[in-house]
N, C-alpha and C. Protein backbone atom coordinates (compact mmCIF):
# COMPACT_ATOMS: atom_id res chain seq x y z
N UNK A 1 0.84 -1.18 0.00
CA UNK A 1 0.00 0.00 0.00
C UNK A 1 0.88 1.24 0.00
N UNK A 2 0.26 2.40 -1.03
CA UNK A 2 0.82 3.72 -0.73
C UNK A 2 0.76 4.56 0.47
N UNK A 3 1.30 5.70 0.79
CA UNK A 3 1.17 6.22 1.66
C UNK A 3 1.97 7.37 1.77
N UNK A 4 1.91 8.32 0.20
CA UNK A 4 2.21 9.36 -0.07
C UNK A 4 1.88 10.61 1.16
N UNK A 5 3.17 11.54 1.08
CA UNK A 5 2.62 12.74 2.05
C UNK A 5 1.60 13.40 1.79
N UNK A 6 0.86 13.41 0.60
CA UNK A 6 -0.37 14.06 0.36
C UNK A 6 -1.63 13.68 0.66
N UNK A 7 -1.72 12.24 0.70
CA UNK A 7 -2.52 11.43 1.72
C UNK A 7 -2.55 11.73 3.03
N UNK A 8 -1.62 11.75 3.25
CA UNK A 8 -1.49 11.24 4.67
C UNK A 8 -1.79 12.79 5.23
N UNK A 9 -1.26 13.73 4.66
CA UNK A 9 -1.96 14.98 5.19
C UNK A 9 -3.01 15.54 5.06
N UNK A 10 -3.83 14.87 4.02
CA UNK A 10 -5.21 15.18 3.75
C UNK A 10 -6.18 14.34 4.80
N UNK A 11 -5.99 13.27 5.25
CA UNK A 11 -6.34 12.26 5.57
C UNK A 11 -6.21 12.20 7.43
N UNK A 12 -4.87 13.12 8.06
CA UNK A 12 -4.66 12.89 9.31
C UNK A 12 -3.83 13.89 9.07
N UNK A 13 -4.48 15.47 9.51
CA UNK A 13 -3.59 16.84 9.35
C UNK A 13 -2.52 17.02 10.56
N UNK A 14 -1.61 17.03 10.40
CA UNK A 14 -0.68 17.24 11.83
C UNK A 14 0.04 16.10 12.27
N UNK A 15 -0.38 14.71 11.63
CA UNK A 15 -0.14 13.56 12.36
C UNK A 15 1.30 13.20 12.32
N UNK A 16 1.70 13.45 10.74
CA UNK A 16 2.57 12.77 10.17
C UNK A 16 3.97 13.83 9.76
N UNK A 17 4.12 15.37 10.66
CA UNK A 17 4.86 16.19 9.79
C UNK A 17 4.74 17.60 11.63
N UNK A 18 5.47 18.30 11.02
CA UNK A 18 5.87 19.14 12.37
C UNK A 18 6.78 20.35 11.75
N UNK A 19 6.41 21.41 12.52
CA UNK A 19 7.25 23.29 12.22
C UNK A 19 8.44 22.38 12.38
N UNK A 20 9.43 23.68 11.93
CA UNK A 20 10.18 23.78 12.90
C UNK A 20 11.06 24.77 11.76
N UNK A 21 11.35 26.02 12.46
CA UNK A 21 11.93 26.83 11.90
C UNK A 21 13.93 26.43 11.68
N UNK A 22 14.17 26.91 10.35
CA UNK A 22 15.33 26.52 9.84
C UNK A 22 15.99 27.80 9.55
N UNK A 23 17.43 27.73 9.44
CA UNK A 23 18.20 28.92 9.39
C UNK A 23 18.79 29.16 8.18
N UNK A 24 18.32 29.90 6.97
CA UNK A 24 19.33 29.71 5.87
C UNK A 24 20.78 29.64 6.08
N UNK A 25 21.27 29.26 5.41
CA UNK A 25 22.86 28.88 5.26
C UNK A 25 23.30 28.23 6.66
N UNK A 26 22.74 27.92 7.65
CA UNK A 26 23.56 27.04 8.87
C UNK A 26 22.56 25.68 8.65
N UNK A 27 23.82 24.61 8.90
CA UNK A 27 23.64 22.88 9.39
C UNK A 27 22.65 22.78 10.51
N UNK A 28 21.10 21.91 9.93
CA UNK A 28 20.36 21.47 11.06
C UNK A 28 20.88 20.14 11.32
N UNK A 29 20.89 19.38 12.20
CA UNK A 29 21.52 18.23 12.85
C UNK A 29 20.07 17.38 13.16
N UNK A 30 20.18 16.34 12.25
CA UNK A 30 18.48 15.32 12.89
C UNK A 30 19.29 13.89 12.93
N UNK A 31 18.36 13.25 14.18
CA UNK A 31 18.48 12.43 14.66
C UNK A 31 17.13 11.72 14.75
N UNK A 32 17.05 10.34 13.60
CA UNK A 32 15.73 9.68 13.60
C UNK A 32 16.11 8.26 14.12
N UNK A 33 15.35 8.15 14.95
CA UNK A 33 15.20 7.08 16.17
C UNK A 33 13.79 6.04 15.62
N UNK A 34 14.31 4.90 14.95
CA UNK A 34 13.06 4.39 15.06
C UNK A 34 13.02 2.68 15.72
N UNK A 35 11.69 2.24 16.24
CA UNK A 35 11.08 1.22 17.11
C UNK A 35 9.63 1.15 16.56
N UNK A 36 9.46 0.93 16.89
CA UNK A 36 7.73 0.51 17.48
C UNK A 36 7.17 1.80 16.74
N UNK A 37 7.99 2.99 16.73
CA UNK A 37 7.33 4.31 16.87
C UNK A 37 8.52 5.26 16.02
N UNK A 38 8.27 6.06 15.88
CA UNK A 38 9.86 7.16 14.86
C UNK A 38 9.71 8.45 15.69
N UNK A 39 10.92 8.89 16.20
CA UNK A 39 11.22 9.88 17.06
C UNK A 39 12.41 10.69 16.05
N UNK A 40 12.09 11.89 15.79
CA UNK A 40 12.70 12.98 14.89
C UNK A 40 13.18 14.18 15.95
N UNK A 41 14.69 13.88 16.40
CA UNK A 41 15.46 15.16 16.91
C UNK A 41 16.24 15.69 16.41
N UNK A 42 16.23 17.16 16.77
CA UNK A 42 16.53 18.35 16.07
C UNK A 42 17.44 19.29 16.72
N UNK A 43 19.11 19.44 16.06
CA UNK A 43 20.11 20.02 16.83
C UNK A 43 20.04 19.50 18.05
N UNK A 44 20.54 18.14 18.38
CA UNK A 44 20.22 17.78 19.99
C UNK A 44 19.53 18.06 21.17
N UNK A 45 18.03 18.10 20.70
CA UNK A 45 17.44 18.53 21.57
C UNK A 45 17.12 17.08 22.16
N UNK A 46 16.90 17.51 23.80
CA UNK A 46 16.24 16.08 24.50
C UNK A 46 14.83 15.91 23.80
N UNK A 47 14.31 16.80 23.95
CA UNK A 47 12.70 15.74 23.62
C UNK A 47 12.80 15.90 21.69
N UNK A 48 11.75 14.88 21.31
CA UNK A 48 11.87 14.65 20.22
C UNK A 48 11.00 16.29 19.49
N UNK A 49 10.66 16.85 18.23
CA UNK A 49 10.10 17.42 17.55
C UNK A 49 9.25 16.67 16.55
N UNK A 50 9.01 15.35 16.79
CA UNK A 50 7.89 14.88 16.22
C UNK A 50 7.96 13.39 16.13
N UNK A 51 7.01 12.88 16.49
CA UNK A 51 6.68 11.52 17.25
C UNK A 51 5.66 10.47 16.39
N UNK A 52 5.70 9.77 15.55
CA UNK A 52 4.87 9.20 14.82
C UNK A 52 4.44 7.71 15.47
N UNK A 53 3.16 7.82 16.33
CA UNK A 53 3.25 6.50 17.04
C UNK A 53 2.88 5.19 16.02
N UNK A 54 2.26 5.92 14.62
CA UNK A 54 1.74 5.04 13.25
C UNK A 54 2.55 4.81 12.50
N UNK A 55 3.86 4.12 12.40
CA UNK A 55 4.27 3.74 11.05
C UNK A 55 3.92 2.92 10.54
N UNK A 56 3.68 2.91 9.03
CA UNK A 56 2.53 2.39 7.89
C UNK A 56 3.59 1.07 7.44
N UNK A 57 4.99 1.42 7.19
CA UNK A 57 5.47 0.49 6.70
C UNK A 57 6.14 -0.50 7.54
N UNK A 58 6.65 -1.95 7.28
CA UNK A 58 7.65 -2.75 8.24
C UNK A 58 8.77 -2.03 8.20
N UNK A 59 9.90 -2.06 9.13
CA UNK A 59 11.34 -1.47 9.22
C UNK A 59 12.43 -2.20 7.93
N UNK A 60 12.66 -1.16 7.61
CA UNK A 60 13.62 -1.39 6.37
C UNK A 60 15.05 -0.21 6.57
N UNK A 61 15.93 -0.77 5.72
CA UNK A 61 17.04 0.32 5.72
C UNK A 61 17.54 0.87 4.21
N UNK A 62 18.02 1.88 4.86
CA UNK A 62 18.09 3.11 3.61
C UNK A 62 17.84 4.55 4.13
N UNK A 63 17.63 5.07 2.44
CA UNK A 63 18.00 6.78 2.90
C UNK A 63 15.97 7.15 3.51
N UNK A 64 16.19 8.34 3.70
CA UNK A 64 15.06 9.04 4.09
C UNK A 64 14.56 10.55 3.60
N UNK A 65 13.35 10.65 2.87
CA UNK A 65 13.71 12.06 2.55
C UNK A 65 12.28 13.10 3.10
N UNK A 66 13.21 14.01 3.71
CA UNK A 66 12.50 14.71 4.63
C UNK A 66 12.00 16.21 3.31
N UNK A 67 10.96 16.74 3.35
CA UNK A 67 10.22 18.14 2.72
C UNK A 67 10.59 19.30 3.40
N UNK A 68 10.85 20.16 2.79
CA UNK A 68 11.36 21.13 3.17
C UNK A 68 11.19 22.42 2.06
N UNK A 69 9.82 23.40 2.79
CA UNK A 69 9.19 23.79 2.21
C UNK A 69 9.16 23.70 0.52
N UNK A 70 9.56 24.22 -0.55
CA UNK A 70 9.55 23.90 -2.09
C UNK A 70 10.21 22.60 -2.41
N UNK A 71 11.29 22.48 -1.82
CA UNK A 71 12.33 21.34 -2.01
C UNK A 71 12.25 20.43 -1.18
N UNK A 72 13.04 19.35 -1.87
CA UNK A 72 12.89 17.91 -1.11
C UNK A 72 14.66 17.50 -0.45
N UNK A 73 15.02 17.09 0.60
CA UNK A 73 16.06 16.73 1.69
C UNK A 73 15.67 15.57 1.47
N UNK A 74 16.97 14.93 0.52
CA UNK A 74 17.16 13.41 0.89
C UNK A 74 18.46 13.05 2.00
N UNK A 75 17.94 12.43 2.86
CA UNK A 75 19.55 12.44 4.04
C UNK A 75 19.83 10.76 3.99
């Protein structure tokens, strides 16, 4: 099954995605933690900036690509 970001934000607004203001020209630092659940931290912060207790797919490895307003961040 799909489970495009356009779905998923039409479908469950807020669920799947989170602010977070960025600095032109300086390095953000993320740290994705995943289990049971995907925990997304940002410049080492203790608590996470966004918590997905639903992941759709089984755990696999590889890259990840995060949206960022017009453009797309593959990390």
């Amino acid at each position: 099954m799909s489970f495009p970001w356009q779905k998923l934000r039409s479908e469950s607004p807020g669920k799947y995605e989170a602010y977070l203001d960025l600095v032109p020209g300086e390095w953000t630092k993320v740290k994705v933690v995943v289990g049971d659940k995907a925990k997304l931290y940002v410049n080492g912060s203790a608590q996470p900036t966004l918590v997905v207790n639903d992941l759709k797919q089984p755990r696999a490895a590889g890259a990840i690509g995060l949206w960022v307003g017009p453009s797309w961040v593959v990390v």
